[in-house]
PDB file of N, CA and C in Angstrom:
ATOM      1  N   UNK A   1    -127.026 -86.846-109.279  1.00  0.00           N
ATOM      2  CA  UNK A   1    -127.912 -87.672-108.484  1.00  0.00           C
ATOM      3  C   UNK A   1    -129.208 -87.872-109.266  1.00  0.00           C
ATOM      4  N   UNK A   2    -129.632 -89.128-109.179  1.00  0.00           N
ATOM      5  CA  UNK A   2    -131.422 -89.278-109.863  1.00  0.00           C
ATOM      6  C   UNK A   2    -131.839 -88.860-108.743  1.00  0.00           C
ATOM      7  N   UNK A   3    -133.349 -88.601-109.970  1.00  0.00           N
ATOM      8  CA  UNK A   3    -134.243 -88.274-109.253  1.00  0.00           C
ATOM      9  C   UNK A   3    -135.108 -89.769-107.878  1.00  0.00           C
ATOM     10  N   UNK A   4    -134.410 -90.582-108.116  1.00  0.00           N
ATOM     11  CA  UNK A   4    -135.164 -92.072-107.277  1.00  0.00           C
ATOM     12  C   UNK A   4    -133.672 -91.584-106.375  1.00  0.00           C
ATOM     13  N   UNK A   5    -132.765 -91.203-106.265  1.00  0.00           N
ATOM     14  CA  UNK A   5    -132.026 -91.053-104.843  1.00  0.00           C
ATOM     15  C   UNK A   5    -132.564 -89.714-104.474  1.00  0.00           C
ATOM     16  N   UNK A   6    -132.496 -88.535-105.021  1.00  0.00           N
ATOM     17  CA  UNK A   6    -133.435 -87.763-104.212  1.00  0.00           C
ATOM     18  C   UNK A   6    -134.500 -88.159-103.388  1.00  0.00           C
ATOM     19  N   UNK A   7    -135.445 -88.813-103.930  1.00  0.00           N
ATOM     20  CA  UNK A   7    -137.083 -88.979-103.202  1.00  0.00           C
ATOM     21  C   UNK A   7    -136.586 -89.719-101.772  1.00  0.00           C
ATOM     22  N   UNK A   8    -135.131 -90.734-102.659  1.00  0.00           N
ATOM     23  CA  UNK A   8    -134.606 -91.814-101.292  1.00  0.00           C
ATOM     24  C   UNK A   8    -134.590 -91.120 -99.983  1.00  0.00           C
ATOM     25  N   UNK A   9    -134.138 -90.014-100.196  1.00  0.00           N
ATOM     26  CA  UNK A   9    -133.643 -89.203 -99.344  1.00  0.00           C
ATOM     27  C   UNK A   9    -134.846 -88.980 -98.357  1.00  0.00           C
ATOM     28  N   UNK A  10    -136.361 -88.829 -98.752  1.00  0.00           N
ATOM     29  CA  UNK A  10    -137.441 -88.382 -97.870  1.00  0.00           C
ATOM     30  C   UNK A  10    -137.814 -89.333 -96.805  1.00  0.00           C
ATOM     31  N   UNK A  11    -137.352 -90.759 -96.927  1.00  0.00           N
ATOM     32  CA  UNK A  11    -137.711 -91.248 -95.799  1.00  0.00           C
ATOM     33  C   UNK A  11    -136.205 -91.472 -94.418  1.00  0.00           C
ATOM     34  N   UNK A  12    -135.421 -91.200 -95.215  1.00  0.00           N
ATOM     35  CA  UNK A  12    -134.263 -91.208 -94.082  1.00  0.00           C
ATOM     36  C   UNK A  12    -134.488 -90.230 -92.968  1.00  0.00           C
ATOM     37  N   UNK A  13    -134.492 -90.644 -91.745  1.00  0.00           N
ATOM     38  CA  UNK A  13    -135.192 -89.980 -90.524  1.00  0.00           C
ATOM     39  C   UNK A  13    -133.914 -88.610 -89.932  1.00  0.00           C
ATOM     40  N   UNK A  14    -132.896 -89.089 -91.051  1.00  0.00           N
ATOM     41  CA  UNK A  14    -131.436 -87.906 -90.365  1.00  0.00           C
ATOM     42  C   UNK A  14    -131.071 -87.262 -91.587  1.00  0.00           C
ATOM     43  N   UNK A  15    -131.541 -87.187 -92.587  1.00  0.00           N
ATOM     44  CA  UNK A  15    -131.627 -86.204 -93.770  1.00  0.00           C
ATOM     45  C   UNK A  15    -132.615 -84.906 -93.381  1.00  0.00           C
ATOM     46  N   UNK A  16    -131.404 -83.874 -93.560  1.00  0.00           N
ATOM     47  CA  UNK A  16    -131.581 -82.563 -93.027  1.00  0.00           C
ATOM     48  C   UNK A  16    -132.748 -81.943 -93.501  1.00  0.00           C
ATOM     49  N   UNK A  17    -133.709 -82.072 -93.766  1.00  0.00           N
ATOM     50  CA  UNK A  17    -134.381 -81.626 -94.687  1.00  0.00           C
ATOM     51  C   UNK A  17    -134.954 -80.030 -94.556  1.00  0.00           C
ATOM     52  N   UNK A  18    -135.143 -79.516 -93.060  1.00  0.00           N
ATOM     53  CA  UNK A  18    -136.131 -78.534 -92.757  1.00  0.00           C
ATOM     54  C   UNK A  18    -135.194 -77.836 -92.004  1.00  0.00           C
ATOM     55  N   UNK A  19    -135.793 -76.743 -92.971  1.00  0.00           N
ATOM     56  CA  UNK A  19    -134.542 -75.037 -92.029  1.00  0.00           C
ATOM     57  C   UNK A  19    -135.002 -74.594 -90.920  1.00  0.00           C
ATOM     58  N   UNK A  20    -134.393 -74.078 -90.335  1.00  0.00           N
ATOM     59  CA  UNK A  20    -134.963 -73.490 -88.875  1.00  0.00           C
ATOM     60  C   UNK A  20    -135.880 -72.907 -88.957  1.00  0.00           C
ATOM     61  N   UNK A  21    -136.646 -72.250 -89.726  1.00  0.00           N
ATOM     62  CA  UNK A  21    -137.884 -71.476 -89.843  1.00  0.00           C
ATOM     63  C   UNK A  21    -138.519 -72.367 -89.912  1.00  0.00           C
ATOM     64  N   UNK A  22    -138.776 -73.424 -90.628  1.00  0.00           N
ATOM     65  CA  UNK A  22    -139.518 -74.591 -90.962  1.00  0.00           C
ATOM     66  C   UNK A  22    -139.716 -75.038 -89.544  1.00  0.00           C
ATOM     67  N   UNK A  23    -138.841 -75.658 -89.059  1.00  0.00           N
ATOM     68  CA  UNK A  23    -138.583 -76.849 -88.357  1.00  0.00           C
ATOM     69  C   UNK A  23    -139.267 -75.746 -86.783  1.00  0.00           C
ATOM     70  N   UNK A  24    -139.041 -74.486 -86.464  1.00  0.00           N
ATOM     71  CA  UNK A  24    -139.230 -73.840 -85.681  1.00  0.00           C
ATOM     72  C   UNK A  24    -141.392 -73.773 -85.820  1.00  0.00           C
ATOM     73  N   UNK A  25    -141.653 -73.350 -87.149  1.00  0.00           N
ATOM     74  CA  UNK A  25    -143.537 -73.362 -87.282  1.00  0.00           C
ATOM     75  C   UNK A  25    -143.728 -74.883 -87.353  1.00  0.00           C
ATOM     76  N   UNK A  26    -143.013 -75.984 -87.351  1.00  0.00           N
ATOM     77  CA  UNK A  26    -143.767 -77.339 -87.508  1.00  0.00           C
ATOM     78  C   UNK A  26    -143.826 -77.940 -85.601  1.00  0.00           C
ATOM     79  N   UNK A  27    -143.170 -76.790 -85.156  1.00  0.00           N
ATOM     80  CA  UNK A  27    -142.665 -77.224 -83.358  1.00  0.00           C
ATOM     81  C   UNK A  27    -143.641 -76.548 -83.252  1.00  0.00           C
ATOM     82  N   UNK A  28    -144.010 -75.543 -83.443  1.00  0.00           N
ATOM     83  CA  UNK A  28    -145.409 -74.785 -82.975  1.00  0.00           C
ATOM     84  C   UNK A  28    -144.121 -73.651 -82.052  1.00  0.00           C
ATOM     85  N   UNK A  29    -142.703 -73.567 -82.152  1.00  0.00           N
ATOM     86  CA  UNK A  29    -141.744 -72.666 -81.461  1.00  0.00           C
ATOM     87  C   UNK A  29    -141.227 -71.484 -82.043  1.00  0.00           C
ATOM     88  N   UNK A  30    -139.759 -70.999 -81.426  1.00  0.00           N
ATOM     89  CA  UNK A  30    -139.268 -69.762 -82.340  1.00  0.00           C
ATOM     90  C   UNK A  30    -137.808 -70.657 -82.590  1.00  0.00           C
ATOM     91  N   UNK A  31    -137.496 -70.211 -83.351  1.00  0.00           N
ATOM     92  CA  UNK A  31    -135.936 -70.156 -83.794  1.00  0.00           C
ATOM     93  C   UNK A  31    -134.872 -70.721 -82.413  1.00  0.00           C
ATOM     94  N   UNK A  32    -135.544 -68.828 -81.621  1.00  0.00           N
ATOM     95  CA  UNK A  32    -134.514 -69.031 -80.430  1.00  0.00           C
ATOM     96  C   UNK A  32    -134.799 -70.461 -79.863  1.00  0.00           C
ATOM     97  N   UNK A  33    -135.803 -70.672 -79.552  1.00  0.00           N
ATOM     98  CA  UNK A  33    -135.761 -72.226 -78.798  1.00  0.00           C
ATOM     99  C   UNK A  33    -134.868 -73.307 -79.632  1.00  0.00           C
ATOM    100  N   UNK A  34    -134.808 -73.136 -80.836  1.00  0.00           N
ATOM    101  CA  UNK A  34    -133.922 -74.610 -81.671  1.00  0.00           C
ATOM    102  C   UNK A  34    -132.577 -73.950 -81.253  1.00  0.00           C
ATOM    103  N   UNK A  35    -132.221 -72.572 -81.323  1.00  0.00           N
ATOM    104  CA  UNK A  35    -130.671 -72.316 -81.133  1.00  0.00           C
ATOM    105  C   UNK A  35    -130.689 -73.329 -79.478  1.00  0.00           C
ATOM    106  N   UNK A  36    -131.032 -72.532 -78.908  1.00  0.00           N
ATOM    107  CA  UNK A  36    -131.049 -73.178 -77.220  1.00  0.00           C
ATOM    108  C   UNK A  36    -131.079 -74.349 -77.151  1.00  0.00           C
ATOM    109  N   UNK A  37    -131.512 -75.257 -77.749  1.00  0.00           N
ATOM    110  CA  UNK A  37    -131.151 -76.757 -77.520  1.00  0.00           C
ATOM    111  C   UNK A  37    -130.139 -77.061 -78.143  1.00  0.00           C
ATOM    112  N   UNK A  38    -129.643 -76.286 -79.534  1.00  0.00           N
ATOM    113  CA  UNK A  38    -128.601 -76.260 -80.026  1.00  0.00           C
ATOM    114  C   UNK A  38    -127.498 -76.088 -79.349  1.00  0.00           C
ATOM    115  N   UNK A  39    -127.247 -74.995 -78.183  1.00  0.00           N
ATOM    116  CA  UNK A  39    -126.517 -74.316 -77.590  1.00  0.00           C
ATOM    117  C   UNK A  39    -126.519 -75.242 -76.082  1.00  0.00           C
ATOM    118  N   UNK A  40    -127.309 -75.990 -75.762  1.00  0.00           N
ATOM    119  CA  UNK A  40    -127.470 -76.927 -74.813  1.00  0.00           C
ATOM    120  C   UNK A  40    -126.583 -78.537 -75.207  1.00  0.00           C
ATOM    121  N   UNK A  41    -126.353 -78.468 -76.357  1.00  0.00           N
ATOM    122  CA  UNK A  41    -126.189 -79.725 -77.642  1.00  0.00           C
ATOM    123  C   UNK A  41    -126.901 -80.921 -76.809  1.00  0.00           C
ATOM    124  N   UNK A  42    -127.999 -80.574 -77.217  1.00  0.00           N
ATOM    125  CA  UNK A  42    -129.004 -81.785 -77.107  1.00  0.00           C
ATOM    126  C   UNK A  42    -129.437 -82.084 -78.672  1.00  0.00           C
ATOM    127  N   UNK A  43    -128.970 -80.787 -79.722  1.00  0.00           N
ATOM    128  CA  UNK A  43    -129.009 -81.583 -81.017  1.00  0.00           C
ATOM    129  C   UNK A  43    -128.382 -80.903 -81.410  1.00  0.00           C
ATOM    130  N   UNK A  44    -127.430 -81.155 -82.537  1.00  0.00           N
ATOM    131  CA  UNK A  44    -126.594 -80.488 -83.729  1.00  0.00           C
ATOM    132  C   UNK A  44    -127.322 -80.437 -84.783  1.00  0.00           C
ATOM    133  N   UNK A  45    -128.190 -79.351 -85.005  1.00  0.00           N
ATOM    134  CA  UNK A  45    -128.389 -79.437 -86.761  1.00  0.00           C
ATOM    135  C   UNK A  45    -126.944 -79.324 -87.670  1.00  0.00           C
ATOM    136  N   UNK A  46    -127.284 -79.897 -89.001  1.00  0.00           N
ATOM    137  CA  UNK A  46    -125.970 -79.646 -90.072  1.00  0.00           C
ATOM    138  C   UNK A  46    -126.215 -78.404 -90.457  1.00  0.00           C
ATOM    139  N   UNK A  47    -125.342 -77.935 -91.515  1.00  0.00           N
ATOM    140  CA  UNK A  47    -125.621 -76.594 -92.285  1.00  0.00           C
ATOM    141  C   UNK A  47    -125.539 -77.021 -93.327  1.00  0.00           C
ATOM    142  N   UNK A  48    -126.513 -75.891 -94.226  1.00  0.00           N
ATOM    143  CA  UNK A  48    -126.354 -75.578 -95.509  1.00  0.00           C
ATOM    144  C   UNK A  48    -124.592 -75.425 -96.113  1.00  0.00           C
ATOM    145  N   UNK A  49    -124.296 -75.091 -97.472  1.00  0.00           N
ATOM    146  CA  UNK A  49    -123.335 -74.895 -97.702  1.00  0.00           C
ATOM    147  C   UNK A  49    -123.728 -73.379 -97.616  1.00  0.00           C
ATOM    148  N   UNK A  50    -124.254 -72.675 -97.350  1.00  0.00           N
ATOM    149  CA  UNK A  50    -124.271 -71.130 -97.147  1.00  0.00           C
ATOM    150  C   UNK A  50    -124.437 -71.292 -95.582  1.00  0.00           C
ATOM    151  N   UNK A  51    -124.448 -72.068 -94.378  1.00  0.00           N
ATOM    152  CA  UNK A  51    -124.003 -72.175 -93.057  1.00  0.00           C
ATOM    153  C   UNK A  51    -125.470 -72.095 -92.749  1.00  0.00           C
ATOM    154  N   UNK A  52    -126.827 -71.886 -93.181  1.00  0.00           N
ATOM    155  CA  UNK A  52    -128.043 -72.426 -92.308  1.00  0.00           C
ATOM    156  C   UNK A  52    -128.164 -73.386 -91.815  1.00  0.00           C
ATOM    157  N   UNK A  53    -128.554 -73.475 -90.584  1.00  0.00           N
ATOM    158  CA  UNK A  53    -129.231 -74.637 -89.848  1.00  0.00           C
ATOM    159  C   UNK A  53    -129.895 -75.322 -90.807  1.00  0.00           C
ATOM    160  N   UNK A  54    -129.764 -76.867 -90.643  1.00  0.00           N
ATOM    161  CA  UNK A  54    -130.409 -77.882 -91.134  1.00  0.00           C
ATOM    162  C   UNK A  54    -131.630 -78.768 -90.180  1.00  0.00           C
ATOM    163  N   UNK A  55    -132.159 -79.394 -90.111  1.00  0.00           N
ATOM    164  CA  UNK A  55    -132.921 -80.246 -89.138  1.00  0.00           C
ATOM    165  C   UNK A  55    -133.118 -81.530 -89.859  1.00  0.00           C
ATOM    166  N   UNK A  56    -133.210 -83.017 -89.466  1.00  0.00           N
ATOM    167  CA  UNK A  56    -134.059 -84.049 -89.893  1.00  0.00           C
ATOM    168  C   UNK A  56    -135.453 -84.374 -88.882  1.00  0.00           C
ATOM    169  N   UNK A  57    -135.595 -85.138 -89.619  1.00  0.00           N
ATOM    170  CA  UNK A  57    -137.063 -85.323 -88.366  1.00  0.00           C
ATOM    171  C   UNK A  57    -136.888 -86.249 -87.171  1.00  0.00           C
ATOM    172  N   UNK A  58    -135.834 -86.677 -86.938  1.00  0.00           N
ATOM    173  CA  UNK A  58    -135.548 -87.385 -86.046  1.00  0.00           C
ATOM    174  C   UNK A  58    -135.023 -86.465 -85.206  1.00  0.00           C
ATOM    175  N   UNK A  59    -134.370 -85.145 -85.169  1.00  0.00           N
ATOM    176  CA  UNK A  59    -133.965 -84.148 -84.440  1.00  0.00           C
ATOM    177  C   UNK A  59    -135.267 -83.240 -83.841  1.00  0.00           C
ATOM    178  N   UNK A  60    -136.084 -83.373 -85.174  1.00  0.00           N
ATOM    179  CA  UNK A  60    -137.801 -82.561 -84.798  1.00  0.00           C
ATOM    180  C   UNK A  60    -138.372 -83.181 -83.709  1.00  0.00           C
ATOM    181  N   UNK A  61    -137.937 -84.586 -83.602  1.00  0.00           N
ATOM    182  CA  UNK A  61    -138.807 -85.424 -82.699  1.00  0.00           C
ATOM    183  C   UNK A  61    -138.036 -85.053 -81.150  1.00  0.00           C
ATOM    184  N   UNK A  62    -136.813 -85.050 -81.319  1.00  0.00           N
ATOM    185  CA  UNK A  62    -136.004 -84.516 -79.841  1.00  0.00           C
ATOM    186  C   UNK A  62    -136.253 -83.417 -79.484  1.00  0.00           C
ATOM    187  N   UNK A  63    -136.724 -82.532 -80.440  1.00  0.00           N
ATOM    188  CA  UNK A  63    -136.533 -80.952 -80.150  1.00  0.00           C
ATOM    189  C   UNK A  63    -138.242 -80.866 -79.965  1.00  0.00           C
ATOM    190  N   UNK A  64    -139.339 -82.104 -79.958  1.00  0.00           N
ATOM    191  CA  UNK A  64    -140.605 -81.699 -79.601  1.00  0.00           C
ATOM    192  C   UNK A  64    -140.635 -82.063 -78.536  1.00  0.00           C
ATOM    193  N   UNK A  65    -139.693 -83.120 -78.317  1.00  0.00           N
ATOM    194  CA  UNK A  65    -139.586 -83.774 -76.313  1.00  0.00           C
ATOM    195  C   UNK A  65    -139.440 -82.625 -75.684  1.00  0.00           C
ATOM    196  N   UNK A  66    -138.416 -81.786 -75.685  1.00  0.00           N
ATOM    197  CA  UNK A  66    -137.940 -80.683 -75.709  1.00  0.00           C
ATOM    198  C   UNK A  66    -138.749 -79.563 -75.180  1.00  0.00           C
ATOM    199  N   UNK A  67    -139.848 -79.527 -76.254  1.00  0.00           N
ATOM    200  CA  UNK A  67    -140.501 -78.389 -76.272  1.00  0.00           C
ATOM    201  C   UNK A  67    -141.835 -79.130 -75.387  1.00  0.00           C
ATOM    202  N   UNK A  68    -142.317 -80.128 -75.129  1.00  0.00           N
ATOM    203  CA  UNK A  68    -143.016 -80.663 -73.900  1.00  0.00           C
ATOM    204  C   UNK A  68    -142.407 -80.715 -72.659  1.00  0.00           C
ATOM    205  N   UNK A  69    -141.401 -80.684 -72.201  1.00  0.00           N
ATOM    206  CA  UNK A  69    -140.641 -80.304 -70.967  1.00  0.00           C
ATOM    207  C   UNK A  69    -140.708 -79.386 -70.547  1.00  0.00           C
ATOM    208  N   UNK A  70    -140.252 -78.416 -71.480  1.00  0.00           N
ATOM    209  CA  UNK A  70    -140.274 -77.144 -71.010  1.00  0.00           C
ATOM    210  C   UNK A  70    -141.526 -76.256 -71.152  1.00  0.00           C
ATOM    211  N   UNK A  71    -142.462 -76.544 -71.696  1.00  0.00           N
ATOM    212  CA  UNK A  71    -143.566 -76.388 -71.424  1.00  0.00           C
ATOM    213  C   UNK A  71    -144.932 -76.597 -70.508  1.00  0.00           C
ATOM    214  N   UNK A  72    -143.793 -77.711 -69.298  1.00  0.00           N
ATOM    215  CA  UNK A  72    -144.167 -78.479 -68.464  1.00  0.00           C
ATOM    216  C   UNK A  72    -143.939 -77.662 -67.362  1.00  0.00           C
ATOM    217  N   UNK A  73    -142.979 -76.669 -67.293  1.00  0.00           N
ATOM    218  CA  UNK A  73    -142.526 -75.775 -66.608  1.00  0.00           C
ATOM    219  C   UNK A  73    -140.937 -76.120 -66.645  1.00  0.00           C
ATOM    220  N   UNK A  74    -140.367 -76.826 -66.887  1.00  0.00           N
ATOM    221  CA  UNK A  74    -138.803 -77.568 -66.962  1.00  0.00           C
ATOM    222  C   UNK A  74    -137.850 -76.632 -67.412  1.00  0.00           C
ATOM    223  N   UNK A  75    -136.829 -76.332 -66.522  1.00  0.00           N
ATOM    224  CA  UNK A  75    -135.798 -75.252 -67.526  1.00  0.00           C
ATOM    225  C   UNK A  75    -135.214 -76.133 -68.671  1.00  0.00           C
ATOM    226  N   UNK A  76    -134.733 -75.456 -69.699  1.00  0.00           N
ATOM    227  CA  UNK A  76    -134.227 -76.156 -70.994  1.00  0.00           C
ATOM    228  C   UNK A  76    -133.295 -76.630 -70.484  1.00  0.00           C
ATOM    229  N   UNK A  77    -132.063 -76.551 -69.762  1.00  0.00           N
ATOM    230  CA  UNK A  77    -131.067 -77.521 -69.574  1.00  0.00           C
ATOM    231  C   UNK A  77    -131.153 -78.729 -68.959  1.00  0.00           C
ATOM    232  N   UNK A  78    -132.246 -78.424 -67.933  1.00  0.00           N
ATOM    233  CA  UNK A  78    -132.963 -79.808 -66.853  1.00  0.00           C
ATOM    234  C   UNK A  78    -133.397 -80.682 -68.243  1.00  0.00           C
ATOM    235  N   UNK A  79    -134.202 -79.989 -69.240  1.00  0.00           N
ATOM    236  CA  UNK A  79    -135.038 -80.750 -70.528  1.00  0.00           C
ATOM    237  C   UNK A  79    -134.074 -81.371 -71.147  1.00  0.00           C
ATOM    238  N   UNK A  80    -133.567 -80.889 -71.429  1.00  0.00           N
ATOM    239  CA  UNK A  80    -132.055 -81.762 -72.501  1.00  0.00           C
ATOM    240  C   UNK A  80    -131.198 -82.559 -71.626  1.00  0.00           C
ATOM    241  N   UNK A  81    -131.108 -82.634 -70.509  1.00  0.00           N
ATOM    242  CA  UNK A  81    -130.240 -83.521 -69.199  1.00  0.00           C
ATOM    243  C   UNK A  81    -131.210 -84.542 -69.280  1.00  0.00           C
ATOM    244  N   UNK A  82    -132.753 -84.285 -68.967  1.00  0.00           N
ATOM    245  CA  UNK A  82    -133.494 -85.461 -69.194  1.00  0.00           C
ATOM    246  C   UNK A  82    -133.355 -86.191 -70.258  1.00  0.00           C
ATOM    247  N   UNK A  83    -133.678 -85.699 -71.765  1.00  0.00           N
ATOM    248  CA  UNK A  83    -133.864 -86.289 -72.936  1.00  0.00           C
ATOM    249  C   UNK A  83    -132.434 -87.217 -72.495  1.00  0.00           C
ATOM    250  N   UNK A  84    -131.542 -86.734 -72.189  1.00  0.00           N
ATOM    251  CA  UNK A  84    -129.937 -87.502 -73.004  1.00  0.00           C
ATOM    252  C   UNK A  84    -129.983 -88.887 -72.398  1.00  0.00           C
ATOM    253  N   UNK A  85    -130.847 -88.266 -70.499  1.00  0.00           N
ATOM    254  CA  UNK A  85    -130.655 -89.619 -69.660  1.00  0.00           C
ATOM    255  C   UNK A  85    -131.700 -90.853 -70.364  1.00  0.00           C
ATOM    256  N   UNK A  86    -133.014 -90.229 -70.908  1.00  0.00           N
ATOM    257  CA  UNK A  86    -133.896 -90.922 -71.623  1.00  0.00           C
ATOM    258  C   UNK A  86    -133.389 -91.854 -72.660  1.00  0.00           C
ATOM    259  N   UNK A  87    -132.541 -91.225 -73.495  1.00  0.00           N
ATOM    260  CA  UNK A  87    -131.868 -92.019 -74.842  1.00  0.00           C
ATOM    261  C   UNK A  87    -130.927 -93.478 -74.167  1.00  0.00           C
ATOM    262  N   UNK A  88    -130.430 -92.459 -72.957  1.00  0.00           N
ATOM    263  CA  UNK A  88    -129.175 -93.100 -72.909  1.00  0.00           C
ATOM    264  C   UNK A  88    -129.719 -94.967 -72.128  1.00  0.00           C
ATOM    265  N   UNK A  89    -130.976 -94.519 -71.454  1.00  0.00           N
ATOM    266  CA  UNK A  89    -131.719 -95.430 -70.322  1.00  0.00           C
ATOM    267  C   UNK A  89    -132.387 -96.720 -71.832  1.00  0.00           C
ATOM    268  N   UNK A  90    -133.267 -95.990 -72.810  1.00  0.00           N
ATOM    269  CA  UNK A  90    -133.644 -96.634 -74.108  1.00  0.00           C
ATOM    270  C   UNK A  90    -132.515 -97.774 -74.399  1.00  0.00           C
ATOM    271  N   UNK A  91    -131.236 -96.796 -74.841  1.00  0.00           N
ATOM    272  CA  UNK A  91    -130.248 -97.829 -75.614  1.00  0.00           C
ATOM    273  C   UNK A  91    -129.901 -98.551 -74.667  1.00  0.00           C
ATOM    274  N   UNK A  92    -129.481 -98.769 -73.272  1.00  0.00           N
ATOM    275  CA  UNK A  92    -128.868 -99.332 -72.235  1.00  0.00           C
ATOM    276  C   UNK A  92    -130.075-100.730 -72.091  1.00  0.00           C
ATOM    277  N   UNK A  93    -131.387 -99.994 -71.950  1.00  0.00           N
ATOM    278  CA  UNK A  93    -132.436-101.466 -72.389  1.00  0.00           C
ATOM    279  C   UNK A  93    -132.223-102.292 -73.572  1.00  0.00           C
ATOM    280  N   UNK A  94    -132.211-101.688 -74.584  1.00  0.00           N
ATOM    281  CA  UNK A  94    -131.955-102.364 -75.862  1.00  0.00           C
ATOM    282  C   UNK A  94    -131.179-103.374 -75.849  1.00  0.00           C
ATOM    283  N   UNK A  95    -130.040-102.588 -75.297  1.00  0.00           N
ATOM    284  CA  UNK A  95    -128.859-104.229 -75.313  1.00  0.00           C
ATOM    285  C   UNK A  95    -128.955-105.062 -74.736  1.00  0.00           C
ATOM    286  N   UNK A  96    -129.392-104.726 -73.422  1.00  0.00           N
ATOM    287  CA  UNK A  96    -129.665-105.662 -72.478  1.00  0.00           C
ATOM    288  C   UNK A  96    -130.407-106.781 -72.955  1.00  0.00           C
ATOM    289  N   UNK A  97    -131.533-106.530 -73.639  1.00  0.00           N
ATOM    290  CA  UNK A  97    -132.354-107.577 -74.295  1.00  0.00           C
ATOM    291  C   UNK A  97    -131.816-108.435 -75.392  1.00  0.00           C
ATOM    292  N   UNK A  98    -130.724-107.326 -76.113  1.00  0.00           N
ATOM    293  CA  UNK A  98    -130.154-107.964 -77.310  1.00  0.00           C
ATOM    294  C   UNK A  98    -128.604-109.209 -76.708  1.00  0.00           C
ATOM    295  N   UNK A  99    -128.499-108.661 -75.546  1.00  0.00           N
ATOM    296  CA  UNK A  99    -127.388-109.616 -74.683  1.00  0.00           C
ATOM    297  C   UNK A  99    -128.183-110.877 -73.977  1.00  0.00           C
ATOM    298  N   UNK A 100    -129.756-110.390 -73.964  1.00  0.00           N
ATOM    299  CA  UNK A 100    -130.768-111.532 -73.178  1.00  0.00           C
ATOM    300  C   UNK A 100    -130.426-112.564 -73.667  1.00  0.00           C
ATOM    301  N   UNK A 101    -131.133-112.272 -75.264  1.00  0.00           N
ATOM    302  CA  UNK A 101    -131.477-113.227 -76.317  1.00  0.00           C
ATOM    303  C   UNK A 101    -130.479-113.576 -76.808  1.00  0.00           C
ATOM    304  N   UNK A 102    -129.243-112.957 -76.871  1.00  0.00           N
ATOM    305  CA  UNK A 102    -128.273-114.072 -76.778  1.00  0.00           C
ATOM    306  C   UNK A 102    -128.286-114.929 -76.153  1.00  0.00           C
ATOM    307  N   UNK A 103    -127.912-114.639 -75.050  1.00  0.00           N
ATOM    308  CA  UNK A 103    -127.527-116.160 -73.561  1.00  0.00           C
ATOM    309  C   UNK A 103    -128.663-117.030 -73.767  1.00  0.00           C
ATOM    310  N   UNK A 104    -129.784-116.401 -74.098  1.00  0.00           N
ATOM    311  CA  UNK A 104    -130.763-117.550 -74.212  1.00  0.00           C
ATOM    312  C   UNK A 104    -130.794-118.379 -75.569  1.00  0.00           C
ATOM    313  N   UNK A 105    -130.180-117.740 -76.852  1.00  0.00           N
ATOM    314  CA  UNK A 105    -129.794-118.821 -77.682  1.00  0.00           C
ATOM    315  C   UNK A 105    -128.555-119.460 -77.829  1.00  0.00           C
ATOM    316  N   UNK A 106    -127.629-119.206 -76.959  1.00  0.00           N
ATOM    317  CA  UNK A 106    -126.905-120.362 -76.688  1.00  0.00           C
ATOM    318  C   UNK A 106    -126.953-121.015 -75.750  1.00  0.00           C
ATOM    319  N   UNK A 107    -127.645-121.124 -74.409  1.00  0.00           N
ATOM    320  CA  UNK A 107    -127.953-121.654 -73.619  1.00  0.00           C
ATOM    321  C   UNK A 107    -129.568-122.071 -73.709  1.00  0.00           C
ATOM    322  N   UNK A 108    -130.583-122.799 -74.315  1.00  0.00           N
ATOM    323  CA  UNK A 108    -131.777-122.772 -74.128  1.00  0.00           C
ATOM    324  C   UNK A 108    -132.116-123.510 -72.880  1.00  0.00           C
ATOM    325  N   UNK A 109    -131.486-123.693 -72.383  1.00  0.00           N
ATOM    326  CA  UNK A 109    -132.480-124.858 -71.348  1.00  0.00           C
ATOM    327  C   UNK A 109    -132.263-123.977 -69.980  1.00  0.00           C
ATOM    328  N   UNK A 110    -131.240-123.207 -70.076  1.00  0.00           N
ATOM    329  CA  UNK A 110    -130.958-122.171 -68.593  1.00  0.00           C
ATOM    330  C   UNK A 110    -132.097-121.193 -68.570  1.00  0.00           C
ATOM    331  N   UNK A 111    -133.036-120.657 -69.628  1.00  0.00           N
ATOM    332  CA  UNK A 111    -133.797-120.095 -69.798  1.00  0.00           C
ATOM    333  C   UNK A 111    -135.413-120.938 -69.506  1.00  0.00           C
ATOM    334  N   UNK A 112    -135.538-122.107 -69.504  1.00  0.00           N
ATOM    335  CA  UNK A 112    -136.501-122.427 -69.403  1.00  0.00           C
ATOM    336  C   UNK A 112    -136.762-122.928 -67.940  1.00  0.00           C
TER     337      UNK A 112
END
């Protein structure tokens, strides 16, 4: 691999980059809390080829929703039932808009 696909690698938001120790002091959490959402599968980290937990930052960002829930007073499973309904409510908008703007560019005048 070059070194210009390595660096590639730093902005991809699902490149594993940060070990559970990491990813646990950048949450301001412990370990146990990433297993527990782990164990909830509200996220799968990958592993190392020696089997450590992996994280990307797009998982950091679920696992800080996470850690604002339950810091809210929220049990972790209520927290991760929320997040999933959250994602799931996001993408369900998304299309909707992306099915909008269809009908409205093949139909323009039903729209106006």
């Amino acid at each position: 691999m070059t070194a210009d696909g390595a660096y590639g690698r730093l902005d991809d938001e699902d490149y594993p980059a940060y070990t559970m120790g990491r990813a646990a002091e950048m949450l301001g959490t412990t370990p146990a809390f990433l297993r527990a959402i782990g164990e909830a599968r509200l996220i799968t980290p990958l592993r190392s080829e020696g089997g450590h937990r992996r994280y990307s930052r797009y998982q950091l960002r679920i696992a800080g929703r996470a850690r604002e829930l339950v810091d809210q007073g929220t049990p972790i499973e209520a927290a991760c039932r929320i997040i999933i309904l959250e994602d799931q409510l996001e993408e369900a908008q998304r299309l909707n808009a992306q099915y909008r703007r269809a009908a409205e560019a093949a139909n323009p005048t039903a729209a106006s």
